[in-house]
C-alpha atoms as a PDB file:
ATOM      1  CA  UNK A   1       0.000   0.000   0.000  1.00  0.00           C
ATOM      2  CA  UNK A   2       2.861   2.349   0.705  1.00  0.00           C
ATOM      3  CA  UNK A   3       4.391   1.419  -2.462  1.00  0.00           C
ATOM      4  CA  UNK A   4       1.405   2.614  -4.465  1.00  0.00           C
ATOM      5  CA  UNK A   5       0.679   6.038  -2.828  1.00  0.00           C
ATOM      6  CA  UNK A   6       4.518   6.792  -3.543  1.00  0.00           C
ATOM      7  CA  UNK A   7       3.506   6.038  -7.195  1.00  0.00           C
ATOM      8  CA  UNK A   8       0.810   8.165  -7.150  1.00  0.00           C
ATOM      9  CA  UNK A   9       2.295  11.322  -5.740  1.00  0.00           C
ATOM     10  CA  UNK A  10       5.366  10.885  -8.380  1.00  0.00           C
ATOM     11  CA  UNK A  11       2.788  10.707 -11.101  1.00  0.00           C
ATOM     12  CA  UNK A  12       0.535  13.837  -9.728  1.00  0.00           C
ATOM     13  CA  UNK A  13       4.138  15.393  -9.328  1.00  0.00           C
ATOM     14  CA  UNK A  14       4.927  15.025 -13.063  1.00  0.00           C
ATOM     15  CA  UNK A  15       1.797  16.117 -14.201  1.00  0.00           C
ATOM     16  CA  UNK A  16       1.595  19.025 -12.379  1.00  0.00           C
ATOM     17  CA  UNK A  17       5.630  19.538 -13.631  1.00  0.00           C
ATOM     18  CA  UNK A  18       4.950  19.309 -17.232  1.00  0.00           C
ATOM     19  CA  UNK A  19       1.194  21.087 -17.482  1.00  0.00           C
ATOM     20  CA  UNK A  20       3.422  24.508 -15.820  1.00  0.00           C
ATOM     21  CA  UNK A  21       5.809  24.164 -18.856  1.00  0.00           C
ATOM     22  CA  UNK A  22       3.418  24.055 -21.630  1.00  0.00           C
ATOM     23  CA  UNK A  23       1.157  26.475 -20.149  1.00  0.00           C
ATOM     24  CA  UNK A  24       4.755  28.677 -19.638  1.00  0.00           C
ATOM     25  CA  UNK A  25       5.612  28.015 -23.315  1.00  0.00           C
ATOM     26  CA  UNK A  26       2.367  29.218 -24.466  1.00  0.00           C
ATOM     27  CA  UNK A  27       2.188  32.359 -22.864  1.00  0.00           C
ATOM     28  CA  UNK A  28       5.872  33.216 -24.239  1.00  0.00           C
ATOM     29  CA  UNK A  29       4.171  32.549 -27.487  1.00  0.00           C
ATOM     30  CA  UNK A  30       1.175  34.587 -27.296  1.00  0.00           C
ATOM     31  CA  UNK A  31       3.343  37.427 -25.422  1.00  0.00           C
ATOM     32  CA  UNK A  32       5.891  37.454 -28.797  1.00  0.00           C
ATOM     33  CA  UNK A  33       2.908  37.028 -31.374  1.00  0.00           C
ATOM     34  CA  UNK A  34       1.211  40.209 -29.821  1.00  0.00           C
ATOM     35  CA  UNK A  35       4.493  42.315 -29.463  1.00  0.00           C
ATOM     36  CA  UNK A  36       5.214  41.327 -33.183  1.00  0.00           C
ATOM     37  CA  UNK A  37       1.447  42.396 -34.633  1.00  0.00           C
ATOM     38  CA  UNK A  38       1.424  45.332 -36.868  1.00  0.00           C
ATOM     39  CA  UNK A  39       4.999  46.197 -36.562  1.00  0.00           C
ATOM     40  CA  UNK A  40       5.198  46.066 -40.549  1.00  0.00           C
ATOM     41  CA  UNK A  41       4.365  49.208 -42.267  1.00  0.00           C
ATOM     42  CA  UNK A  42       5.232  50.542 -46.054  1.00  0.00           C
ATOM     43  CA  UNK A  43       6.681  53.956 -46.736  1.00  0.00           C
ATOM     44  CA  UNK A  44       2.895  55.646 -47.248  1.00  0.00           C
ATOM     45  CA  UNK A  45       1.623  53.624 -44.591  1.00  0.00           C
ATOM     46  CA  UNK A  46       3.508  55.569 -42.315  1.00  0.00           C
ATOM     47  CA  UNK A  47       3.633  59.195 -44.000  1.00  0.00           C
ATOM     48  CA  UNK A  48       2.684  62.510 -41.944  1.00  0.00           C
ATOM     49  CA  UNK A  49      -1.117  62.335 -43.445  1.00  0.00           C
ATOM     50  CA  UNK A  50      -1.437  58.522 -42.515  1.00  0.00           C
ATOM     51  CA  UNK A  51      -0.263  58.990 -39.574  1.00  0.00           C
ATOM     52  CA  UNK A  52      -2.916  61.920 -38.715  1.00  0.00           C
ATOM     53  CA  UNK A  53      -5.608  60.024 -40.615  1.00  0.00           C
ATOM     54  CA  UNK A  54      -4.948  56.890 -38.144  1.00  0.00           C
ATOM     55  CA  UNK A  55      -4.496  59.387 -35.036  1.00  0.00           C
ATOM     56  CA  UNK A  56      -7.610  61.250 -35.518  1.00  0.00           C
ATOM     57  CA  UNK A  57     -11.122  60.910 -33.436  1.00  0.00           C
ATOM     58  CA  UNK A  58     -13.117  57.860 -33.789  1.00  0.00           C
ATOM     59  CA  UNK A  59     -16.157  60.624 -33.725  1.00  0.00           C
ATOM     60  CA  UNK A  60     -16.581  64.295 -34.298  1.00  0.00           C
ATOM     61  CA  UNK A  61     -18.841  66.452 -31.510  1.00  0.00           C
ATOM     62  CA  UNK A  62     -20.784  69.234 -33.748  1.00  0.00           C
ATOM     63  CA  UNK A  63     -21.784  72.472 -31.247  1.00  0.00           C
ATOM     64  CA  UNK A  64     -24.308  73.937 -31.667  1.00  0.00           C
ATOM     65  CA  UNK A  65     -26.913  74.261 -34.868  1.00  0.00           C
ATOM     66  CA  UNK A  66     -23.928  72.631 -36.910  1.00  0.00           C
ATOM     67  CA  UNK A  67     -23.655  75.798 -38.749  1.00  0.00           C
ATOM     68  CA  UNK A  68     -20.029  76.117 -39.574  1.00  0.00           C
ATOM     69  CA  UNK A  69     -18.277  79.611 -38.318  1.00  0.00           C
ATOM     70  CA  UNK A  70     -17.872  82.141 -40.510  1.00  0.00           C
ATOM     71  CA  UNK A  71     -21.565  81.382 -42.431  1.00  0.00           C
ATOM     72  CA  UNK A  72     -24.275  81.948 -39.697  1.00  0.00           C
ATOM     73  CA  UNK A  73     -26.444  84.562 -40.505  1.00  0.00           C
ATOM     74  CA  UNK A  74     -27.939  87.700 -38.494  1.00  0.00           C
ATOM     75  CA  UNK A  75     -30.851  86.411 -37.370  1.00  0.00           C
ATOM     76  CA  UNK A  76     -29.292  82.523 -36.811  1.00  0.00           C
ATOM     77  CA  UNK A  77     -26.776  84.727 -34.275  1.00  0.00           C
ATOM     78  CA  UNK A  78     -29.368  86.790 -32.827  1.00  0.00           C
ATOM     79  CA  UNK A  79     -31.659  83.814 -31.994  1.00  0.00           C
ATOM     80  CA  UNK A  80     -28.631  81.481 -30.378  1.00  0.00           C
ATOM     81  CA  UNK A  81     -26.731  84.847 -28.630  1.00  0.00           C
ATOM     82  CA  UNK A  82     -27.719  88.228 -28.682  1.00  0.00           C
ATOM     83  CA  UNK A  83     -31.248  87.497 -27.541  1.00  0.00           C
ATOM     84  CA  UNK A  84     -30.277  86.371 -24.701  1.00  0.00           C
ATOM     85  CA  UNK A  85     -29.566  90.240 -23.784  1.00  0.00           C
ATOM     86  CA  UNK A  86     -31.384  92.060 -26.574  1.00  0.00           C
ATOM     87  CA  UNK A  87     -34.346  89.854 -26.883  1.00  0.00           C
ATOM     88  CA  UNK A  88     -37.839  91.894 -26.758  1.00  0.00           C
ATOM     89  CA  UNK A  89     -38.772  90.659 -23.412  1.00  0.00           C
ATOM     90  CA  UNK A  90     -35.589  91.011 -22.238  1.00  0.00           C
ATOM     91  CA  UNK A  91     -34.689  94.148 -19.495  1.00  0.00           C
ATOM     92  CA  UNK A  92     -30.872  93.819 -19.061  1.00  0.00           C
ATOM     93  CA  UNK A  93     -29.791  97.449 -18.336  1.00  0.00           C
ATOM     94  CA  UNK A  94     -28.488  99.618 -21.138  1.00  0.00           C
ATOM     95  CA  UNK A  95     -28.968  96.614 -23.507  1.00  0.00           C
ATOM     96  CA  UNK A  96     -31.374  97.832 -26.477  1.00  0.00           C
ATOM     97  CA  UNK A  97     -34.324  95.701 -27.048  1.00  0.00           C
ATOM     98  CA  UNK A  98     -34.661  94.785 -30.401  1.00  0.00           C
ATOM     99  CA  UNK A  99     -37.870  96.026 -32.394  1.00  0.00           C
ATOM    100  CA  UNK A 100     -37.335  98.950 -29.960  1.00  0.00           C
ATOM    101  CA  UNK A 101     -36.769 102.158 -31.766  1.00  0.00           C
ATOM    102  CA  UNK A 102     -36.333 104.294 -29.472  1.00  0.00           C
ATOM    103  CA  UNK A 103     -33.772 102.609 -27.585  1.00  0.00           C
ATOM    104  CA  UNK A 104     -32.125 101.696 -30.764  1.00  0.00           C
ATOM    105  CA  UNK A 105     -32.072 105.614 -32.221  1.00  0.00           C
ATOM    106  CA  UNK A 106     -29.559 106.944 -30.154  1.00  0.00           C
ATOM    107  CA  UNK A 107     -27.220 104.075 -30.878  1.00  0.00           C
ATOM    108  CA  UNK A 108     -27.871 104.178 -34.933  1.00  0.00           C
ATOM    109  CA  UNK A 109     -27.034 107.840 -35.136  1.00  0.00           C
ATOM    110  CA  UNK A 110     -23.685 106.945 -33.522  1.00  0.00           C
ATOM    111  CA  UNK A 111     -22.784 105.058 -36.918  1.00  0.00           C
ATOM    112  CA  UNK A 112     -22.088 101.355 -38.065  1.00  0.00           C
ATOM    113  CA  UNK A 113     -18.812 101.415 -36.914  1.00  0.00           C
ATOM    114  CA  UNK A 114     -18.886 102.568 -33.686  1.00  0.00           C
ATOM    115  CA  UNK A 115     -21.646  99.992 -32.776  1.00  0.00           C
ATOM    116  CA  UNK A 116     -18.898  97.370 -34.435  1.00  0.00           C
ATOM    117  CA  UNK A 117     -16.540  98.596 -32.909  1.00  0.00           C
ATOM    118  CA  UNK A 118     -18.452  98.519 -29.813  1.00  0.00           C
ATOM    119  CA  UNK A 119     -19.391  95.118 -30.383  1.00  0.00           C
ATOM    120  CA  UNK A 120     -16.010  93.691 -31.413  1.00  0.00           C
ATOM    121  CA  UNK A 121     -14.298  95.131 -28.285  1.00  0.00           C
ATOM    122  CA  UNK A 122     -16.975  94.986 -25.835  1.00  0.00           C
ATOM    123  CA  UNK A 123     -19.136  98.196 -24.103  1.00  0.00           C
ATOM    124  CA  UNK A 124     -20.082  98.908 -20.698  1.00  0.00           C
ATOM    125  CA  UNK A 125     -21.089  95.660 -19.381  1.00  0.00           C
ATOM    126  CA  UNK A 126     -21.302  94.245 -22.689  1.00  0.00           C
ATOM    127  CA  UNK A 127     -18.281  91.738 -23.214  1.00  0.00           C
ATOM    128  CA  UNK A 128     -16.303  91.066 -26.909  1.00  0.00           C
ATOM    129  CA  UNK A 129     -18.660  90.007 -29.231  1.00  0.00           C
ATOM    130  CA  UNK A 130     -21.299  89.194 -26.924  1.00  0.00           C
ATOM    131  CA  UNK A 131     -18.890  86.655 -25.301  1.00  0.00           C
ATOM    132  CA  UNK A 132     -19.210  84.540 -28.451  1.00  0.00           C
ATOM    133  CA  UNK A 133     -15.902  84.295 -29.290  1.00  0.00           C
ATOM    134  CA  UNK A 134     -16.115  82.450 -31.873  1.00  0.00           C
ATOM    135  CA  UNK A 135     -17.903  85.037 -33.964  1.00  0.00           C
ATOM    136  CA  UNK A 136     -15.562  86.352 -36.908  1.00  0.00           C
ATOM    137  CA  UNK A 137     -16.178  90.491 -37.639  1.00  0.00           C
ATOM    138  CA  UNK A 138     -18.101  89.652 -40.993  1.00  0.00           C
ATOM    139  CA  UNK A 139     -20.797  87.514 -38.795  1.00  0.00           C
ATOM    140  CA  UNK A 140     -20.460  90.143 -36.063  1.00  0.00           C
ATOM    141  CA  UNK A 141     -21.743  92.969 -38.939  1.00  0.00           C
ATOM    142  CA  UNK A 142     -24.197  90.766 -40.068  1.00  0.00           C
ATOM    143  CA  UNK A 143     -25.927  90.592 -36.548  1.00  0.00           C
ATOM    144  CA  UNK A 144     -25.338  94.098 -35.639  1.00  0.00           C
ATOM    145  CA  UNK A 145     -27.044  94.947 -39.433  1.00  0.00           C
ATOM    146  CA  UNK A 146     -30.147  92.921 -38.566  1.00  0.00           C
ATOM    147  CA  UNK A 147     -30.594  93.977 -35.056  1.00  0.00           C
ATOM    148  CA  UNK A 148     -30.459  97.371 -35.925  1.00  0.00           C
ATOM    149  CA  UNK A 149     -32.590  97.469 -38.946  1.00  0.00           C
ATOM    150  CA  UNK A 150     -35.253  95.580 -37.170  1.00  0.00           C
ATOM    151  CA  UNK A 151     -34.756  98.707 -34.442  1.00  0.00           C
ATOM    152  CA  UNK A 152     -35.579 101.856 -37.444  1.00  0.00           C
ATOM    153  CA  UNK A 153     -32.141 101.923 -39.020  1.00  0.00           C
ATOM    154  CA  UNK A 154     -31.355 100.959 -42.921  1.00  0.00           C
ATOM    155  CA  UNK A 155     -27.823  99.645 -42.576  1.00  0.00           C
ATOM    156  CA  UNK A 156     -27.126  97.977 -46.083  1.00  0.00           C
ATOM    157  CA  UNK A 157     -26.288  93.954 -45.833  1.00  0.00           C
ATOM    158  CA  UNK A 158     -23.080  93.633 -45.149  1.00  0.00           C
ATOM    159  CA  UNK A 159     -22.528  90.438 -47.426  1.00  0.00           C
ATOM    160  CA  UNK A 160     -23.507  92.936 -50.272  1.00  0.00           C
ATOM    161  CA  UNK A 161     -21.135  93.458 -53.741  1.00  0.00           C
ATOM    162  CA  UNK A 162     -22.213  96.841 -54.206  1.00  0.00           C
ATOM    163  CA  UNK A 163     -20.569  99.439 -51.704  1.00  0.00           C
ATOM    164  CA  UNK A 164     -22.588 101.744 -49.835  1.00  0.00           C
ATOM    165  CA  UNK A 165     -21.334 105.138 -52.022  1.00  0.00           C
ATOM    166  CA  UNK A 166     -22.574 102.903 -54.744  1.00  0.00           C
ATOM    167  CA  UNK A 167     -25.824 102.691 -53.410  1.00  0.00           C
ATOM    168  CA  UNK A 168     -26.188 106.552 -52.746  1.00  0.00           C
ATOM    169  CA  UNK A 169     -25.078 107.183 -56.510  1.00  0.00           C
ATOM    170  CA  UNK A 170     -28.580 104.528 -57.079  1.00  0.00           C
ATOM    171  CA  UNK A 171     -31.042 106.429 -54.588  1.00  0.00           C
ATOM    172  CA  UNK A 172     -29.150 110.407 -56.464  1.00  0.00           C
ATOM    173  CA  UNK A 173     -30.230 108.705 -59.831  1.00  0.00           C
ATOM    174  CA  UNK A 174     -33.603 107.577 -58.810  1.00  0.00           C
ATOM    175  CA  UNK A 175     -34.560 111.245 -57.704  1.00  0.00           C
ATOM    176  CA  UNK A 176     -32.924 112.848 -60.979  1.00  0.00           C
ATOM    177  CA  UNK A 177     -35.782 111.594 -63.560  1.00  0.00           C
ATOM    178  CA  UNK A 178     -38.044 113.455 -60.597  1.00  0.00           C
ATOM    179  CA  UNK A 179     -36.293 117.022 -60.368  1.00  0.00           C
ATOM    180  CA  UNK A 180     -35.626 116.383 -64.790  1.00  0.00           C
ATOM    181  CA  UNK A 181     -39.674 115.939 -65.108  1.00  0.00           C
ATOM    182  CA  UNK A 182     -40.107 119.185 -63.049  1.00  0.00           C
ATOM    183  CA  UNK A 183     -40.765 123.204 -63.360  1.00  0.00           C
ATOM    184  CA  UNK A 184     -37.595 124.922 -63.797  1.00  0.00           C
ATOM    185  CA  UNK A 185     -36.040 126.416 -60.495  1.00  0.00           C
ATOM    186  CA  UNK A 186     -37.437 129.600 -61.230  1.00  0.00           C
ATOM    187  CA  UNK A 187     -40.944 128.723 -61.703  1.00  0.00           C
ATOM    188  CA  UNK A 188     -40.815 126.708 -59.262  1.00  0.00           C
ATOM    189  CA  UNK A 189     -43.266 127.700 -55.874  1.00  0.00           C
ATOM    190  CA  UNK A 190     -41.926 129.272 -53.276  1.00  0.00           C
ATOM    191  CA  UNK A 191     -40.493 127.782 -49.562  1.00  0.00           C
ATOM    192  CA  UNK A 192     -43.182 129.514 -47.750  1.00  0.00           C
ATOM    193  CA  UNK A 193     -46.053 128.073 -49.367  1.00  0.00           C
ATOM    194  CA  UNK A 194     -47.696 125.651 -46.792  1.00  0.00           C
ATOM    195  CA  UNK A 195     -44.243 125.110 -45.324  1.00  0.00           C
ATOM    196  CA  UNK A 196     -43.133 122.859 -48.028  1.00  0.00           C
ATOM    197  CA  UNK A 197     -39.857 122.624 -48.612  1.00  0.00           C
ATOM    198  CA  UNK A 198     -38.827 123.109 -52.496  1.00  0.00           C
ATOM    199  CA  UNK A 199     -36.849 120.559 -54.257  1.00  0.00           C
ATOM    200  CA  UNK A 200     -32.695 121.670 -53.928  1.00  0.00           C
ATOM    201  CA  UNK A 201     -31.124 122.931 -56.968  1.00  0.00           C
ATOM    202  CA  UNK A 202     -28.676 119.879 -57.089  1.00  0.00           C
ATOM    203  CA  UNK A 203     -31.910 117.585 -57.838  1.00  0.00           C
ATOM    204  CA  UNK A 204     -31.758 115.751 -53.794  1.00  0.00           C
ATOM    205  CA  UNK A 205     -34.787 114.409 -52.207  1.00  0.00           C
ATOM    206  CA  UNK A 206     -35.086 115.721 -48.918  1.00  0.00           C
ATOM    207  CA  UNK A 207     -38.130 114.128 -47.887  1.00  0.00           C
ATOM    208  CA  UNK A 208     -36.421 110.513 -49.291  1.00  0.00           C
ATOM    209  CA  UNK A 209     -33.376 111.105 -47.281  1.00  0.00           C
ATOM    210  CA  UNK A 210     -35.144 112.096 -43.904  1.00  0.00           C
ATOM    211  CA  UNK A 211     -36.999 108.683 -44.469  1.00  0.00           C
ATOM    212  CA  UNK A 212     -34.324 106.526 -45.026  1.00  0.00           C
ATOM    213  CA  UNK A 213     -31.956 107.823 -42.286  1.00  0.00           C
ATOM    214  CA  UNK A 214     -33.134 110.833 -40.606  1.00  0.00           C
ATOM    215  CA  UNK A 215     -36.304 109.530 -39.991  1.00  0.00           C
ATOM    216  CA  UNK A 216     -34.818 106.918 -36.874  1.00  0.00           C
ATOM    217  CA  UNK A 217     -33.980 109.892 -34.466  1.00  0.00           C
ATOM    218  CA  UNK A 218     -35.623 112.860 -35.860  1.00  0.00           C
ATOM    219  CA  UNK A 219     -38.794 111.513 -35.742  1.00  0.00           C
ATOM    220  CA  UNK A 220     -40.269 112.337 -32.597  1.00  0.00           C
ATOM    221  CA  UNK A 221     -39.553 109.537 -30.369  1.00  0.00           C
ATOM    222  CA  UNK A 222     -36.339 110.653 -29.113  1.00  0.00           C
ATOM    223  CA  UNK A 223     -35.706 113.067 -26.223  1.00  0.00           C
ATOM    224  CA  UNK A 224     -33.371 115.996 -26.848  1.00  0.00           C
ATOM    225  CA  UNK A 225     -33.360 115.419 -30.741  1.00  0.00           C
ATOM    226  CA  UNK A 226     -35.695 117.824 -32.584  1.00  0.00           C
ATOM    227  CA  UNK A 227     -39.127 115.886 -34.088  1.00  0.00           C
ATOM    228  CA  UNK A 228     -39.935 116.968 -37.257  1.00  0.00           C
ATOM    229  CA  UNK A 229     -42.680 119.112 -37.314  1.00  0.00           C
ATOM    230  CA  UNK A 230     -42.390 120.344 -33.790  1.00  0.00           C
ATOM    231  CA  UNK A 231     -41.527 123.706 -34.455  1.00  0.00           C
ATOM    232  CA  UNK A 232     -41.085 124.507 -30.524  1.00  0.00           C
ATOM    233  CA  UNK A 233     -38.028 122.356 -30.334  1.00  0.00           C
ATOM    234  CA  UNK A 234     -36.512 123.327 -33.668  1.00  0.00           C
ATOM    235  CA  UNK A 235     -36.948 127.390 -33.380  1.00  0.00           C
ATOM    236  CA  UNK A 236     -33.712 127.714 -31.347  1.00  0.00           C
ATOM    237  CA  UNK A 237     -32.067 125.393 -34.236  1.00  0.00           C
ATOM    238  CA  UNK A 238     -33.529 127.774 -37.059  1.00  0.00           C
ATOM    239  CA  UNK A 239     -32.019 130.903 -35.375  1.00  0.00           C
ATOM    240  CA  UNK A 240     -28.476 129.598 -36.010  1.00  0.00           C
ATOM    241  CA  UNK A 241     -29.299 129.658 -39.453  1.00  0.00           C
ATOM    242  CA  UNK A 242     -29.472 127.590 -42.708  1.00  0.00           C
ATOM    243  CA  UNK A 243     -25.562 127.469 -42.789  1.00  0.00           C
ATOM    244  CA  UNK A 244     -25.005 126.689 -39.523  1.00  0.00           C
ATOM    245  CA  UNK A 245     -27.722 123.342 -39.557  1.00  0.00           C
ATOM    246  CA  UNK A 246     -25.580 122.051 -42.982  1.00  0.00           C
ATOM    247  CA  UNK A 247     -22.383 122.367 -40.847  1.00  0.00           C
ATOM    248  CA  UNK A 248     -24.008 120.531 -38.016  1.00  0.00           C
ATOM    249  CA  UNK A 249     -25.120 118.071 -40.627  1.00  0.00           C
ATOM    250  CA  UNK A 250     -22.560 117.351 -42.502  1.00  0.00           C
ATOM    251  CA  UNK A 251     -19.438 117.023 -39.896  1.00  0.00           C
ATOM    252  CA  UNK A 252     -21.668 116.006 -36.615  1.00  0.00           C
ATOM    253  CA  UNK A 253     -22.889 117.678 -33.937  1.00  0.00           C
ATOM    254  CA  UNK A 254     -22.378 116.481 -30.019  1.00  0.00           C
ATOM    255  CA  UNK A 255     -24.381 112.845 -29.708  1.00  0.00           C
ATOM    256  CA  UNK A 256     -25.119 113.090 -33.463  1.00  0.00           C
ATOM    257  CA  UNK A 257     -22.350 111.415 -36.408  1.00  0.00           C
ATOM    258  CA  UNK A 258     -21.524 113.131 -39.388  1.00  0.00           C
ATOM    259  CA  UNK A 259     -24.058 113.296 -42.148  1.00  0.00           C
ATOM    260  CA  UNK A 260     -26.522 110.739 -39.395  1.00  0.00           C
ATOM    261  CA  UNK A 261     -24.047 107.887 -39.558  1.00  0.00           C
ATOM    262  CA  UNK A 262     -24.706 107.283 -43.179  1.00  0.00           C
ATOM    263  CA  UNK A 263     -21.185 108.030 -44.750  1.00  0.00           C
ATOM    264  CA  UNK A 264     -23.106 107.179 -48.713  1.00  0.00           C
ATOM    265  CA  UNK A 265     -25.080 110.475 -48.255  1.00  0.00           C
ATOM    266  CA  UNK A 266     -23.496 112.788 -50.700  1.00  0.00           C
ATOM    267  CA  UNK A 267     -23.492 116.607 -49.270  1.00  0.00           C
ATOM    268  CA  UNK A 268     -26.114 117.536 -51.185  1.00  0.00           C
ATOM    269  CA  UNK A 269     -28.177 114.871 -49.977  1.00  0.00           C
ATOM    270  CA  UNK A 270     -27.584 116.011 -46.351  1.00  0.00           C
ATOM    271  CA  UNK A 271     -28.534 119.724 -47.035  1.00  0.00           C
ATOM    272  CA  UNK A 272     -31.834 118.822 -48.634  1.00  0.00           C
ATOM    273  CA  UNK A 273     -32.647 116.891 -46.044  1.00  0.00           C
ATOM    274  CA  UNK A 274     -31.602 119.310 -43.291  1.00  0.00           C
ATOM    275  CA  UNK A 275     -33.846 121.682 -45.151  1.00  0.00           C
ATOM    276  CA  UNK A 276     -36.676 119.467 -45.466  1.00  0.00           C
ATOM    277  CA  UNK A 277     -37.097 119.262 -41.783  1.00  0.00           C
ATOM    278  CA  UNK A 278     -36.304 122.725 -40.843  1.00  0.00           C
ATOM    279  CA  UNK A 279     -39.076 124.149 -43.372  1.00  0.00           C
ATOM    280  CA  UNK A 280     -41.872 121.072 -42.119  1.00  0.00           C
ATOM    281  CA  UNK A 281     -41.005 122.440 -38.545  1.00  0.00           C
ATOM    282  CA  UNK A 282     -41.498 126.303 -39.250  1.00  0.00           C
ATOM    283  CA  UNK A 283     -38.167 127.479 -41.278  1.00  0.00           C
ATOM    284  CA  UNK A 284     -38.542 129.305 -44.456  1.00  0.00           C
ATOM    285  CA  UNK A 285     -35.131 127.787 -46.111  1.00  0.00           C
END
């Protein structure tokens, strides 16, 4: 009986011996078959744009409306940032509602650029560009256009070919067939006559320019600017004289940009329409 347990444990011994070395042997093999995967690569394989290409993000995280930068449009940047200020229902001191004109009046007579420039730099409490930084300055104009447009003012689109002096030229040649098709100067009635102002010599529309620019802070809904037609406010104005108001006009006057923040407006433009409100609000120019 002794004899055969001794056989036993020599045989569980051996067994035990030889199952460590092939298990041994087999992880060597697996551990030198993994080191020695993929280690072969071609010239191309492992160039500077296969390399990137096989470094790069299994997936890509879009932000936002997946609009790429640079393409957004006013009222896609309005409606994801400046609303959140500028909305209508919005009362964030000193931040113009939009669709408010007479908050936005003040601010439109300042001029395009200054209100970019306020923008790209940050006003107030207002940080850079909203605190979008992402925004570039051609997205930042569009935004500023439509906010302000929406508010009384006729910036021209940004993204547009044609530049604003261009534009001018356009609205001058629109009112020329008009002052061509009518009495001569001298026939023509006189300033007094029911207040009217008459058509200038250099063939300007007045009345066309006070709509299209003048019309967003001279219109009556701004305090301390002169309403057309309220001759109380604009008598102290007329006294100064015809001369005087084009000089005020034309190279800006305290709160108020040259020629209304519309740099297109030709001189003569700005004269006729300086005289178009003055004579509506009791001058005789």
């Amino acid at each position: 009986m002794k004899q055969l347990r001794d056989s036993k444990a020599q045989g569980s011994a051996l067994f035990t011996l030889v199952s460590g070395i092939v298990i041994a042997i087999a992880v060597i093999y697996f551990l030198i078959k993994l080191a020695g995967s993929g280690s072969y690569a071609d010239v191309a394989q492992s160039s500077e744009t296969a390399t990137q290409t096989r470094i790069q993000p299994v997936g890509q995280l879009t932000l936002g409306d997946g609009i790429p930068v640079g393409e957004r449009k006013g009222d896609q940047i309005f409606n994801k940032i400046c609303i959140q200020c500028h909305g209508a229902d919005k009362s964030v001191p000193n931040a113009p509602k939009i669709e408010n004109n007479g908050e936005w009046a003040p601010r439109i007579a300042q001029g395009f650029d200054t209100l970019f420039q306020h923008a790209l730099n940050g006003f107030n409490a207002m940080p850079a560009k909203g605190g979008a930084a992402d925004l570039t300055d051609q997205e930042l104009k569009r935004v500023i256009t439509y906010m302000a447009n929406k508010s009384g003012g006729t910036f021209p689109d940004p993204d547009a070919a044609a530049p604003a002096d261009q534009a001018a030229s356009g609205n001058a040649a629109a009112s020329a067939p008009a002052a061509a098709g009518s009495a001569p100067a001298a026939n023509a009635p006189k300033a007094e006559d029911k207040g009217a102002a008459a058509p200038a010599a250099s063939g300007a529309d007045g009345k066309k320019v006070f709509e299209a620019t003048c019309q967003a802070c001279h219109g009556g809904a701004v305090p301390g600017i002169p309403g057309i037609g309220k001759k109380d406010e604009w008598a102290s104005r007329i006294k100064q004289g015809k001369e005087t108001l084009h000089k005020h006009a034309l190279e800006g006057f305290n709160a108020m940009p040259a020629k209304g923040g519309n740099a297109g407006l030709s001189d003569d433009e700005v004269k006729a329409a300086v005289d178009y409100m003055a004579n509506q609000s009791g001058a005789k120019f």
